[in-house]
N, C-alpha and C. Protein backbone atom coordinates (compact mmCIF):
# COMPACT_ATOMS: atom_id res chain seq x y z
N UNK A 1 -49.35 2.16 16.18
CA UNK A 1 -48.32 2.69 17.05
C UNK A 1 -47.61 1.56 17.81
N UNK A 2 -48.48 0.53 18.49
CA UNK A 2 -48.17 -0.52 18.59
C UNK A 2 -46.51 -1.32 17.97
N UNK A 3 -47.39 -1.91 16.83
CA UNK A 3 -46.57 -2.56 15.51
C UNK A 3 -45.21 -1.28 15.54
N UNK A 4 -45.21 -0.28 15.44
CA UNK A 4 -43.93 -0.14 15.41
C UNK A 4 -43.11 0.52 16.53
N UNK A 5 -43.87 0.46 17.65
CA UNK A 5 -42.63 0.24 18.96
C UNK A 5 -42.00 -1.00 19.24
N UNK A 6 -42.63 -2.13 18.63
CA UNK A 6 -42.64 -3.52 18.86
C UNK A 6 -41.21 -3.70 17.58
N UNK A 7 -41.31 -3.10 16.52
CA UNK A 7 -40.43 -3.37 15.24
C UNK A 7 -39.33 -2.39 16.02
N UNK A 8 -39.36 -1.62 16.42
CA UNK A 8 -38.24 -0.44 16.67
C UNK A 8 -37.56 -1.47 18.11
N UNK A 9 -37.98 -1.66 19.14
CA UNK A 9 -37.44 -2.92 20.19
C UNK A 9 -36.61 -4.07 19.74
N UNK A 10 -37.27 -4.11 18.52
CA UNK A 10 -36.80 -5.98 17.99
C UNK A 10 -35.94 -5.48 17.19
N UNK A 11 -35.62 -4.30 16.26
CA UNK A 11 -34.44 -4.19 15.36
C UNK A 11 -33.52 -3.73 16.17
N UNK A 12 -33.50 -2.92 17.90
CA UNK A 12 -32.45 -2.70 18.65
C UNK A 12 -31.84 -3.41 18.77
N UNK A 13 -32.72 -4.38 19.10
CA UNK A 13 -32.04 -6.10 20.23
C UNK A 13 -31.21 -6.30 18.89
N UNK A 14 -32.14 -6.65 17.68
CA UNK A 14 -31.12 -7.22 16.59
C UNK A 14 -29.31 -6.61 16.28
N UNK A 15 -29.65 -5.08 16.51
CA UNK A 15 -28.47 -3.97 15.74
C UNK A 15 -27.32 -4.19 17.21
N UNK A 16 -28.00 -4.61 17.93
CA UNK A 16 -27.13 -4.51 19.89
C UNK A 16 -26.66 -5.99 19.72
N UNK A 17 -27.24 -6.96 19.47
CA UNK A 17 -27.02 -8.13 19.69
C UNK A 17 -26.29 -8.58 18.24
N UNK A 18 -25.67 -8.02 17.48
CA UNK A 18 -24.49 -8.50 16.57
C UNK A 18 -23.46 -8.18 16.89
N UNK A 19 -22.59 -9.37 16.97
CA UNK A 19 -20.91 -9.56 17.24
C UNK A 19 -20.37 -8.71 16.81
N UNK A 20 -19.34 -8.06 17.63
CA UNK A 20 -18.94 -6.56 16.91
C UNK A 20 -17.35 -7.79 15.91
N UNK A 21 -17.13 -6.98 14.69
CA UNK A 21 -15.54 -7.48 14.65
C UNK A 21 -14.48 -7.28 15.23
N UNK A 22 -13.76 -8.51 15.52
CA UNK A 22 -12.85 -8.82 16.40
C UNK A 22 -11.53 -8.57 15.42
N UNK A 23 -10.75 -7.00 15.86
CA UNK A 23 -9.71 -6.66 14.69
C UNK A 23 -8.43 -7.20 15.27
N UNK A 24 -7.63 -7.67 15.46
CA UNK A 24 -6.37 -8.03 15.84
C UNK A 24 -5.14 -6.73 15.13
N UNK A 25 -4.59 -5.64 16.18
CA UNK A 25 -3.80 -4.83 15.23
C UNK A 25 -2.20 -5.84 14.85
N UNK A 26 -1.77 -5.59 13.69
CA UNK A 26 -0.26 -5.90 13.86
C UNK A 26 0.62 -4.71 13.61
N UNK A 27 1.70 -4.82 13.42
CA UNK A 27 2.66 -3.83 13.34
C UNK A 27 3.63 -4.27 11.97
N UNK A 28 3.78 -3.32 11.04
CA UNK A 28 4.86 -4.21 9.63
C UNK A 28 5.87 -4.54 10.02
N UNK A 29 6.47 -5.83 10.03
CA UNK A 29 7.44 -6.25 10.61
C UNK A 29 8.35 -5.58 8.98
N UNK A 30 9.26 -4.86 9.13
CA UNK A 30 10.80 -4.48 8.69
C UNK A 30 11.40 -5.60 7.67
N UNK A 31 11.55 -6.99 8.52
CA UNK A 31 12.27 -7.40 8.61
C UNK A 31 12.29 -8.43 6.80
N UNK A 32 10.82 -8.65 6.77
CA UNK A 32 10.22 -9.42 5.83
C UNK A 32 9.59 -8.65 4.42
N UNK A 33 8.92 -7.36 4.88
CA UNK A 33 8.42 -6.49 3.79
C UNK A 33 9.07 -5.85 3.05
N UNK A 34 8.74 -5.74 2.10
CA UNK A 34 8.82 -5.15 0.82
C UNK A 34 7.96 -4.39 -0.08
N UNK A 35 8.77 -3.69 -0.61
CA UNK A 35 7.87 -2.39 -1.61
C UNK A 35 8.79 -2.61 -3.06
N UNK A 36 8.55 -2.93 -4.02
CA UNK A 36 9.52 -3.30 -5.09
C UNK A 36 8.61 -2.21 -6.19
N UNK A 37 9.50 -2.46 -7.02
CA UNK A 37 8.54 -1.57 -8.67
C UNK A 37 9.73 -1.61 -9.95
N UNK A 38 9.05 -1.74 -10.71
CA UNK A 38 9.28 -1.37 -12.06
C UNK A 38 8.72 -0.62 -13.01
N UNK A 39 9.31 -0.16 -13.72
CA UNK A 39 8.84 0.92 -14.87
C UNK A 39 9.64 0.58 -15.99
N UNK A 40 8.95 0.84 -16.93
CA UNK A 40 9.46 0.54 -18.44
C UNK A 40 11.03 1.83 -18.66
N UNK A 41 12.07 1.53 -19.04
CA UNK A 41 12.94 2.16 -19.21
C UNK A 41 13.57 1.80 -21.01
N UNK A 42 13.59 2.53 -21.98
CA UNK A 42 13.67 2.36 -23.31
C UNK A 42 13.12 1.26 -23.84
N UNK A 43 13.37 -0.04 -23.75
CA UNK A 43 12.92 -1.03 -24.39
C UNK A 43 12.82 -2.42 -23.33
N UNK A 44 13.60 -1.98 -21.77
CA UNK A 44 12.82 -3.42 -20.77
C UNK A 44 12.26 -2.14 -19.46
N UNK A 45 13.14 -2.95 -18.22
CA UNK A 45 12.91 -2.04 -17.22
C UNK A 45 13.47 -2.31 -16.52
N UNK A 46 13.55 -0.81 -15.49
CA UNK A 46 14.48 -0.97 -14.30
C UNK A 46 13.37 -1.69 -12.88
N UNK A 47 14.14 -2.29 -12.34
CA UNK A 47 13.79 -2.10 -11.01
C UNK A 47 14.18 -1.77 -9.80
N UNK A 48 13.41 -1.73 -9.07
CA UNK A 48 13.76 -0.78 -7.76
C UNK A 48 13.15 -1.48 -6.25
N UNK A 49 13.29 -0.49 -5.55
CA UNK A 49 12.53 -0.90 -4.36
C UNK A 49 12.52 0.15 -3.47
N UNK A 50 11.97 0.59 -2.33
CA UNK A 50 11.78 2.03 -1.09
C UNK A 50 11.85 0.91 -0.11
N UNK A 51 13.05 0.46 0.65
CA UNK A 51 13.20 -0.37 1.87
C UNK A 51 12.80 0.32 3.48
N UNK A 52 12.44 1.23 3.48
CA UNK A 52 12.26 2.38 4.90
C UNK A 52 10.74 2.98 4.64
N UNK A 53 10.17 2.00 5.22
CA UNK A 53 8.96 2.04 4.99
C UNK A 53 7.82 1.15 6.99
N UNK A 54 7.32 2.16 7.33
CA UNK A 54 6.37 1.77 8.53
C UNK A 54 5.03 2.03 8.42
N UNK A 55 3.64 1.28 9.12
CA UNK A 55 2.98 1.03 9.25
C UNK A 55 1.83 0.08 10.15
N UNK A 56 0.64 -0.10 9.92
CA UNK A 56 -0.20 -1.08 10.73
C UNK A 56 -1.01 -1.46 9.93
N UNK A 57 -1.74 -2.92 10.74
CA UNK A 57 -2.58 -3.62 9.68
C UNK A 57 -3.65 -4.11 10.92
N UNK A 58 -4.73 -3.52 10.62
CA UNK A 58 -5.63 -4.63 11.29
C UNK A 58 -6.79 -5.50 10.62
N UNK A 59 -6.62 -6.44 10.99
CA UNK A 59 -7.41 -7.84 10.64
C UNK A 59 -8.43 -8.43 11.27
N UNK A 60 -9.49 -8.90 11.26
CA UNK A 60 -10.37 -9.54 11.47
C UNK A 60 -10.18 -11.33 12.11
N UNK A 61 -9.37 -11.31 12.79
CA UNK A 61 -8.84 -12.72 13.52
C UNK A 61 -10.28 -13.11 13.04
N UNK A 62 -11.30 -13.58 13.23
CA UNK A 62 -12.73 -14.35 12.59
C UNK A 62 -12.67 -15.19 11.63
N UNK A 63 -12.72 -13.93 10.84
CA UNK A 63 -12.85 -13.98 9.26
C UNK A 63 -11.24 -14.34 8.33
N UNK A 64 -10.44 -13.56 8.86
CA UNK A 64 -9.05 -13.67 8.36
C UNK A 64 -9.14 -12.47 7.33
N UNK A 65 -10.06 -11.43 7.30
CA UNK A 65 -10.21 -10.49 6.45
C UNK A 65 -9.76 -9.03 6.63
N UNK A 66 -8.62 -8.10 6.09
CA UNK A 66 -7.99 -7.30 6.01
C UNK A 66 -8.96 -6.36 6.33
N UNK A 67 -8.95 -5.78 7.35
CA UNK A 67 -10.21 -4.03 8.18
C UNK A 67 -9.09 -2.89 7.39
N UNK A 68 -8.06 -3.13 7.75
CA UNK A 68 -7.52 -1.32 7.76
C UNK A 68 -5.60 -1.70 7.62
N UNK A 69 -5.47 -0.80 6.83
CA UNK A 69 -3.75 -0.62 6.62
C UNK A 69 -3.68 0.98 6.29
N UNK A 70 -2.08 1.02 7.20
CA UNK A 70 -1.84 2.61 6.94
C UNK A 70 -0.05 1.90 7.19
N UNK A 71 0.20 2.83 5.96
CA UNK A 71 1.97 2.98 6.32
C UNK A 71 2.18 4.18 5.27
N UNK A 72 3.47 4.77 6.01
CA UNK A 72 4.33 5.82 6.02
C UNK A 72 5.38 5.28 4.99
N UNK A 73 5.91 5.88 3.89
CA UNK A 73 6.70 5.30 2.95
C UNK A 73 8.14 6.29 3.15
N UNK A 74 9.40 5.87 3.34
CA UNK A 74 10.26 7.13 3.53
C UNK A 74 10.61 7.25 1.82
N UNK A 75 10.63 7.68 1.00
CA UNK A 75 10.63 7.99 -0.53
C UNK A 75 12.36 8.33 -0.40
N UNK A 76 12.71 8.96 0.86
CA UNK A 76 14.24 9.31 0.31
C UNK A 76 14.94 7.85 0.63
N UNK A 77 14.57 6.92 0.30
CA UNK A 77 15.31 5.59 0.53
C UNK A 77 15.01 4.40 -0.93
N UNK A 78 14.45 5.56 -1.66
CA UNK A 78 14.55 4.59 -2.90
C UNK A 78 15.72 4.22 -3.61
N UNK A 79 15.71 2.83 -3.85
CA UNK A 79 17.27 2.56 -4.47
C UNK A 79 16.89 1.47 -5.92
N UNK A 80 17.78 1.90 -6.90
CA UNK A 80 17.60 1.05 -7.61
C UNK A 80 18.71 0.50 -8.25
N UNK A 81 19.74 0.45 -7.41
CA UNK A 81 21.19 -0.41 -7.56
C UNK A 81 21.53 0.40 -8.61
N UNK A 82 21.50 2.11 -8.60
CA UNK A 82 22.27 2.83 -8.99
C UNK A 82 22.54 3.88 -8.90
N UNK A 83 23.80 4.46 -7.85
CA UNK A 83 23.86 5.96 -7.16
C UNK A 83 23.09 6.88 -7.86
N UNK A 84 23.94 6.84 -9.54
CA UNK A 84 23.48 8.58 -10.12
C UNK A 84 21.93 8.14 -9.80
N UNK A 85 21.59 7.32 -10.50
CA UNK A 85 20.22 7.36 -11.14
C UNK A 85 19.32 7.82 -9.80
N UNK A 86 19.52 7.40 -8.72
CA UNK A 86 18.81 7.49 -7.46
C UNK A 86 19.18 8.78 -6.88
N UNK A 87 19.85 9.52 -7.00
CA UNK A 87 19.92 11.47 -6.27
C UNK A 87 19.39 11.46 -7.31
N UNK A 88 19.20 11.19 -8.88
CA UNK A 88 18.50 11.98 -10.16
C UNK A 88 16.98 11.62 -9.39
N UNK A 89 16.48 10.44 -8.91
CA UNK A 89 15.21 10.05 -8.41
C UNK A 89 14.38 10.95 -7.50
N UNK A 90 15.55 11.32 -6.77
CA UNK A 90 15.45 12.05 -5.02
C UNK A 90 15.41 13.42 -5.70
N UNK A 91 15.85 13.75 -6.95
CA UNK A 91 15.85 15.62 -7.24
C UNK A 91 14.69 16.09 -7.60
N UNK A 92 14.31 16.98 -7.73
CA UNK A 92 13.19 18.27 -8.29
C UNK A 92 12.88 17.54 -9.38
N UNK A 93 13.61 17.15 -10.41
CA UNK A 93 12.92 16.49 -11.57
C UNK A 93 12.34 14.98 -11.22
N UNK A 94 12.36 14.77 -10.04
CA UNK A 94 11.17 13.24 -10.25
C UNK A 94 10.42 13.14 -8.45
N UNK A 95 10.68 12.80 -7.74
CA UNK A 95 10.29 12.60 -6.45
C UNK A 95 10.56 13.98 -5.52
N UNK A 96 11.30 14.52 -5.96
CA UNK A 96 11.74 15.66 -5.38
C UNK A 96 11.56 15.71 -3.73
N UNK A 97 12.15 14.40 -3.27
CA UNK A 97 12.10 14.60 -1.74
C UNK A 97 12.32 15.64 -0.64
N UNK A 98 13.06 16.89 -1.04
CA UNK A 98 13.95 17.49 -0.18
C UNK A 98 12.00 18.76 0.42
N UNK A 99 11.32 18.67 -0.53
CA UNK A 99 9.74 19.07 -0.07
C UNK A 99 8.77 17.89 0.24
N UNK A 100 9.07 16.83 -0.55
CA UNK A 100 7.70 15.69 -0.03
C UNK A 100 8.79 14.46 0.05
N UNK A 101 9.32 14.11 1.39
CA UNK A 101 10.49 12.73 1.82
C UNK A 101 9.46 11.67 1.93
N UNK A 102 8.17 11.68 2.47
CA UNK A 102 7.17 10.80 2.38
C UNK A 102 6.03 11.20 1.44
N UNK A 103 5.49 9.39 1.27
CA UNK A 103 4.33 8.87 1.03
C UNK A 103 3.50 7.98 1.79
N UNK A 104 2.14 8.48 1.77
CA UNK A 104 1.50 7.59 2.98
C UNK A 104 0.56 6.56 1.85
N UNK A 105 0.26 5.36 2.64
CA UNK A 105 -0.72 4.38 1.51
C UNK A 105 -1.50 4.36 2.74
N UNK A 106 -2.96 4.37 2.46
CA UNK A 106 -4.37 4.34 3.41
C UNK A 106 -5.50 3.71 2.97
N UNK A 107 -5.58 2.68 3.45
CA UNK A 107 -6.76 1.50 2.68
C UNK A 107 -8.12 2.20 2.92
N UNK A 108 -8.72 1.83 1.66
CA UNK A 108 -10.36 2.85 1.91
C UNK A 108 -11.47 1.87 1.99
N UNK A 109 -10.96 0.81 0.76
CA UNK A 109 -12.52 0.35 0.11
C UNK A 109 -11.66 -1.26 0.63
N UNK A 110 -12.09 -1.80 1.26
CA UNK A 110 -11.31 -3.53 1.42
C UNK A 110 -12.07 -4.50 1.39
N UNK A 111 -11.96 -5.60 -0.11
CA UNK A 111 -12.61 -6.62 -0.64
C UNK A 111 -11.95 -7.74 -0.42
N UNK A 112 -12.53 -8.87 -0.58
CA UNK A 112 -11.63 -10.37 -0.23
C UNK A 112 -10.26 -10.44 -1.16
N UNK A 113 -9.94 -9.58 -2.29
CA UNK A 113 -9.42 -9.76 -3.12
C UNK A 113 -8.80 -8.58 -3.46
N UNK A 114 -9.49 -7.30 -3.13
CA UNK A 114 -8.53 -5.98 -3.74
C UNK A 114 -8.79 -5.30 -2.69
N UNK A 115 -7.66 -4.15 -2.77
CA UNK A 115 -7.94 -2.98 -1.56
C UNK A 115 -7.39 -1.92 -2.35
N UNK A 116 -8.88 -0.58 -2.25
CA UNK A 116 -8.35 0.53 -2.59
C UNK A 116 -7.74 1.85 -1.62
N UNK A 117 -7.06 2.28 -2.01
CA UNK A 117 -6.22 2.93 -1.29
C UNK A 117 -6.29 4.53 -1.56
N UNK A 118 -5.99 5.47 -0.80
CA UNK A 118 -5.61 6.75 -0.68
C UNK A 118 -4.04 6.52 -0.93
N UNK A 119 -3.01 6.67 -1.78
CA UNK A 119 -1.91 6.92 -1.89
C UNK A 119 -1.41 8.56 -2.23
N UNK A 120 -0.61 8.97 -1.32
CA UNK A 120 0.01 10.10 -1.66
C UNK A 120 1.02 10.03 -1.89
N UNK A 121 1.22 10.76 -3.00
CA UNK A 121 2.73 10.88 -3.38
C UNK A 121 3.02 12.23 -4.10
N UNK A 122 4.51 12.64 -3.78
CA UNK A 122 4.97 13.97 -4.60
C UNK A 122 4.14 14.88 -4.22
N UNK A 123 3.11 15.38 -3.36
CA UNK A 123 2.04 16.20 -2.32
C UNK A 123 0.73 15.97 -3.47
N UNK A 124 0.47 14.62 -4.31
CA UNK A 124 -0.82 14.33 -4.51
C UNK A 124 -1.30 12.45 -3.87
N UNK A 125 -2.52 13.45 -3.75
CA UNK A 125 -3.53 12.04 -3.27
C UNK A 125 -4.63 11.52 -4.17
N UNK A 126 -4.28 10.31 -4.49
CA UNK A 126 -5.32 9.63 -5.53
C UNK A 126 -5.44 8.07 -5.09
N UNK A 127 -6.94 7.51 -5.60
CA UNK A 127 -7.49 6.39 -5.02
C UNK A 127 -6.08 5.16 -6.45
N UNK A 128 -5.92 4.42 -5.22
CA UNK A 128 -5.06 3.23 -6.58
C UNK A 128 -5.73 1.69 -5.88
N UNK A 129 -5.96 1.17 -6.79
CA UNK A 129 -6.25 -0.43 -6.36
C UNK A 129 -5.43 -1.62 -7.05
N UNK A 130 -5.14 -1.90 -5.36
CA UNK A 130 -4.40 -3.39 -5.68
C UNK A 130 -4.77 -4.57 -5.90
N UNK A 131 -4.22 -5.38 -6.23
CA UNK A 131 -4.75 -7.10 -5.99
C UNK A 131 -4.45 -7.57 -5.14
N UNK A 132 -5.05 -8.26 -4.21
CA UNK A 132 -5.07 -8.69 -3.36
C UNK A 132 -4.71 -10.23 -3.10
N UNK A 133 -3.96 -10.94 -1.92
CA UNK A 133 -3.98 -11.93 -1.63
C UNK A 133 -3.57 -12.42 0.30
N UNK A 134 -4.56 -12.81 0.85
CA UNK A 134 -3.65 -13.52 2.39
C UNK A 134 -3.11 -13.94 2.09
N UNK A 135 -1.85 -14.19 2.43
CA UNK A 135 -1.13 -15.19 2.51
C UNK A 135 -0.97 -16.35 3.85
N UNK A 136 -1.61 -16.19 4.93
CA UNK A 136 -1.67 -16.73 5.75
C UNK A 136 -0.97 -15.90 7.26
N UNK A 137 -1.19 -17.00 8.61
CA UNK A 137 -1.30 -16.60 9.55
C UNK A 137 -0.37 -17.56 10.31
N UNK A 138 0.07 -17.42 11.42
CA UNK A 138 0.52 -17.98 12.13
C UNK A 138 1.98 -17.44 13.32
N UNK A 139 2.48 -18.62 14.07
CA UNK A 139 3.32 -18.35 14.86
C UNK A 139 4.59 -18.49 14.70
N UNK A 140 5.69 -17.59 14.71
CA UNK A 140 7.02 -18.05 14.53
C UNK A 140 7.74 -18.56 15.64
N UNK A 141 8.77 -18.94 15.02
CA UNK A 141 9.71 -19.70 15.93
C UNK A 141 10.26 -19.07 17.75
N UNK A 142 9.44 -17.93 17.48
CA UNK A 142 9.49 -17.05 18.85
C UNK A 142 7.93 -16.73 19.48
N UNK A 143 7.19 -17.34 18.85
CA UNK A 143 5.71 -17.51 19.51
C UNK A 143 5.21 -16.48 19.01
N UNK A 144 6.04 -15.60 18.38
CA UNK A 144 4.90 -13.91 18.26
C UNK A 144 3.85 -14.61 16.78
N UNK A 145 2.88 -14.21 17.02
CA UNK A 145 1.91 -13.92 15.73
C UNK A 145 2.02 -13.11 14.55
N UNK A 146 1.86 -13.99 13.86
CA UNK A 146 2.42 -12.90 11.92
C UNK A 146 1.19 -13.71 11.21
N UNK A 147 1.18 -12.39 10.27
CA UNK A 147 0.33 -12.21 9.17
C UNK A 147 0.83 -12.04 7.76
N UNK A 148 0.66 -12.63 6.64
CA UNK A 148 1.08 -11.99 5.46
C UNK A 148 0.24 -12.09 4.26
N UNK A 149 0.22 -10.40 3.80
CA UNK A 149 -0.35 -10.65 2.17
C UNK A 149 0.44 -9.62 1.20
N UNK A 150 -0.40 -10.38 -0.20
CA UNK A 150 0.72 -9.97 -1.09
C UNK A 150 -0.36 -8.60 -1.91
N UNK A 151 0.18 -7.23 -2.13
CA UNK A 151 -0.73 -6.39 -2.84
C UNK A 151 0.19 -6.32 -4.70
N UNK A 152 -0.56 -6.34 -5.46
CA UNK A 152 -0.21 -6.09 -6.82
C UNK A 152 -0.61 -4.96 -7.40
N UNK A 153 -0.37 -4.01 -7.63
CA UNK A 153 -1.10 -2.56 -8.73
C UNK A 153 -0.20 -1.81 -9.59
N UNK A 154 -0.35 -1.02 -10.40
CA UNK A 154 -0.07 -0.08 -11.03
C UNK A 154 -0.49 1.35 -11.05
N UNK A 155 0.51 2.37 -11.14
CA UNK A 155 -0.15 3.93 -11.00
C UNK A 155 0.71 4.18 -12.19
N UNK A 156 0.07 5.75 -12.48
CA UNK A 156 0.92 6.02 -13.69
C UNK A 156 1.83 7.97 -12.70
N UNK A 157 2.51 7.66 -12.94
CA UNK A 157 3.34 8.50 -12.39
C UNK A 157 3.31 10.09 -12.74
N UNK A 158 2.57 10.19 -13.90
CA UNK A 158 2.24 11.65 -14.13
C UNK A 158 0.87 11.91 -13.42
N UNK A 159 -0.06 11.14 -12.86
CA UNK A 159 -1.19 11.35 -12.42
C UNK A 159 -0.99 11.92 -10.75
N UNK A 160 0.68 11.56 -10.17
CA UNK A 160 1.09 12.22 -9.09
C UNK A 160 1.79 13.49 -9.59
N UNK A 161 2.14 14.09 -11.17
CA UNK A 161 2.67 15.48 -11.07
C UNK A 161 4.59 15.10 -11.15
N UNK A 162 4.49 13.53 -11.39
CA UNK A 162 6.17 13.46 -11.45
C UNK A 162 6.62 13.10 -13.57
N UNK A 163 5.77 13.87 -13.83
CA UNK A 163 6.35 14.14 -15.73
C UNK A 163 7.64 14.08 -16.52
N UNK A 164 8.55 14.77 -15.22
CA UNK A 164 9.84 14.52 -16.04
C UNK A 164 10.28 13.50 -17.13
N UNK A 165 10.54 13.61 -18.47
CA UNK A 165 10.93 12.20 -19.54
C UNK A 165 12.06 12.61 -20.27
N UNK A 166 12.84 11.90 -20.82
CA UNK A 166 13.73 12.13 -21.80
C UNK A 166 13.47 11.52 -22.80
N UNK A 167 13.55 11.74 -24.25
CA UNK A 167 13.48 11.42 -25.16
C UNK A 167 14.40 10.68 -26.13
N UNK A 168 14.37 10.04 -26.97
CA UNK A 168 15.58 9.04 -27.49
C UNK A 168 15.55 9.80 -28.77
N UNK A 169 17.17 9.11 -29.40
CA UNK A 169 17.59 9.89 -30.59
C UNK A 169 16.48 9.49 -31.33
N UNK A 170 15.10 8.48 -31.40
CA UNK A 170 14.88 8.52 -32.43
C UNK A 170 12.94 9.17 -31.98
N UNK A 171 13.46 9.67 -30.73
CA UNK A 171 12.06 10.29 -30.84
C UNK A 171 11.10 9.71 -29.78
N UNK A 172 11.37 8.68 -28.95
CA UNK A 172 10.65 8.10 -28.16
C UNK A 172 11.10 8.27 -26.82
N UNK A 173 10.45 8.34 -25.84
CA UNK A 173 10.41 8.40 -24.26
C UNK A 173 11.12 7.48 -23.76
N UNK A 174 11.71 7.79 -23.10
CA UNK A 174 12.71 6.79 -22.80
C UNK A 174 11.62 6.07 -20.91
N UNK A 175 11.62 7.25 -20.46
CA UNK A 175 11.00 6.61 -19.15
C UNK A 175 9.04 6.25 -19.45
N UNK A 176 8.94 5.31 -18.95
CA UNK A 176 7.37 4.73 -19.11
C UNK A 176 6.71 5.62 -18.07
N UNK A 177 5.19 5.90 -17.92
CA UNK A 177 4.70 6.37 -17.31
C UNK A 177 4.02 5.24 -16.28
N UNK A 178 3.51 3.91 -16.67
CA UNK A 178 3.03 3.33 -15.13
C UNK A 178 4.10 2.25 -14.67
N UNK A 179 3.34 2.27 -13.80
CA UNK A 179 5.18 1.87 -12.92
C UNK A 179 4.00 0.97 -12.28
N UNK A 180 4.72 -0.62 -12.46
CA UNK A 180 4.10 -1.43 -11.66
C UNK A 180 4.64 -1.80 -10.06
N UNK A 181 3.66 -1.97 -9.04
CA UNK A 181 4.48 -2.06 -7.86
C UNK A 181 3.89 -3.35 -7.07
N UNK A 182 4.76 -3.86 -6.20
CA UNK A 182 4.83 -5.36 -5.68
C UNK A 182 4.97 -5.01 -3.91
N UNK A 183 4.38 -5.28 -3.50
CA UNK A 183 4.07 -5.28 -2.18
C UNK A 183 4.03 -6.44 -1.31
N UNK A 184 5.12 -6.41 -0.47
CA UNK A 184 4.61 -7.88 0.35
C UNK A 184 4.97 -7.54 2.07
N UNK A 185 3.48 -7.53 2.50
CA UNK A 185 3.28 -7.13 4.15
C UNK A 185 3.58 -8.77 4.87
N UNK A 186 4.52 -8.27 5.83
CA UNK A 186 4.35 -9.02 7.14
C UNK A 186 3.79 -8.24 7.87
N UNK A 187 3.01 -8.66 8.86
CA UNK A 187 2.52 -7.86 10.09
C UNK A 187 2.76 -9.23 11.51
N UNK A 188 3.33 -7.99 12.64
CA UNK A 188 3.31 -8.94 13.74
C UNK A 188 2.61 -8.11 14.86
N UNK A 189 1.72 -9.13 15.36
CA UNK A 189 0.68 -8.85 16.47
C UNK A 189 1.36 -8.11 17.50
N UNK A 190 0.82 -6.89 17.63
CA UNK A 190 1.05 -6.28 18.46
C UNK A 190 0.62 -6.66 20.26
C-alpha cells in the first residue's frame, strides 16, 4: 500500500511538473495567403484559386510546431480567370454555393511534416492530408510577428458529392476528378 501511494505522489509531481505548451495564436494574414488548385481539364489543366478565405493558427513558439488551424473558406469567390466557367462553378452542377457558400478546413492529426484535416465541402466532411512544410518565423518591417507554411494535397471531388462531368466527342471526361491544391499560410501574431 505503501509502494503505491509513494508511485501515485511521484507520477503527480511528474504529470504537474511538465511544461505545459506554449501556443502562440496568429491570425491568416489576407494579405500573403493563398488557396490555389488545379484539376485535369481534357488533356492539361485549369487553374484556379478561392481568394476570401479566414482563419487561425496556433503554434508552439518552443518547438516551432503547428498545434491547431481552422479557416473558413468563402467558396463563392472562386475564380479561375473565367466569368462563364466560374457562375458554371458557383451553380447546382458543381459547388452549388447558393446552399453551401462555405468550406471549413480543421486540423486533426498534426505531424512535423503532414496535417490531417476535417475538410468540408459541398455539406460533406472528410479527413484529407497535406504535406507539410514551416516555412519560418519572424518580424516584419512593422515589428508584428509572422509565421509561414506551405500545405500540399489532393481530394477527389466526387468523394464531396460534386460528380458533375462532361464527356468528349470521343468518349472521355473531360473534367478530372482529383484536384490538386496549394496552400500557402501567413499567420500574424495576434
Amino acid at each position: 500500500m505503501l509502494r503505491k501511494c509513494i508511485f501515485i505522489l511521484v507520477m503527480g509531481t511528474v504529470v504537474m511538473g511538465a511544461p505545459a505548451v506554449e501556443a502562440a495564436n496568429y491570425v491568416i494574414d489576407q494579405d500573403y495567403s493563398s488557396i490555389t488548385f488545379r484539376i485535369n481539364h481534357i488533356m492539361g489543366f485549369v487553374m484556379g484559386n478561392i481568394p476570401s478565405f479566414s482563419g487561425t493558427i496556433e503554434m508552439d513558439d518552443k518547438d516551432r510546431n503547428l498545434v491547431g488551424l481552422k479557416s473558413v473558406i468563402d467558396v463563392t469567390s472562386v475564380n479561375t480567370y473565367n466569368p462563364m466557367r466560374d457562375e458554371d462553378l458557383r451553380s447546382k452542377r458543381f459547388f452549388y454555393v447558393e446552399k453551401y457558400p462555405q468550406a471549413t478546413f480543421v486540423a486533426k492529426n498534426i505531424g512535423r511534416k503532414s496535417v490531417t484535416d476535417d475538410l468540408t465541402l459541398h455539406g460533406v466532411t472528410k479527413e484529407v492530408t497535406f504535406d507539410m512544410e514551416f516555412l519560418g518565423k519572424a518580424k516584419d518591417q512593422y515589428g508584428r510577428t509572422k509565421i509561414a507554411f506551405s500545405l500540399k494535397g489532393k481530394i477527389n471531388r466526387e468523394d464531396f458529392g460534386i460528380t458533375t462531368n462532361v464527356m468528349s466527342q470521343d468518349g472521355k471526361p473531360i473534367i478530372g476528378d482529383d484536384v490538386e491544391l496549394f496552400i500557402e499560410l501567413y499567420g500574424v501574431q495576434k
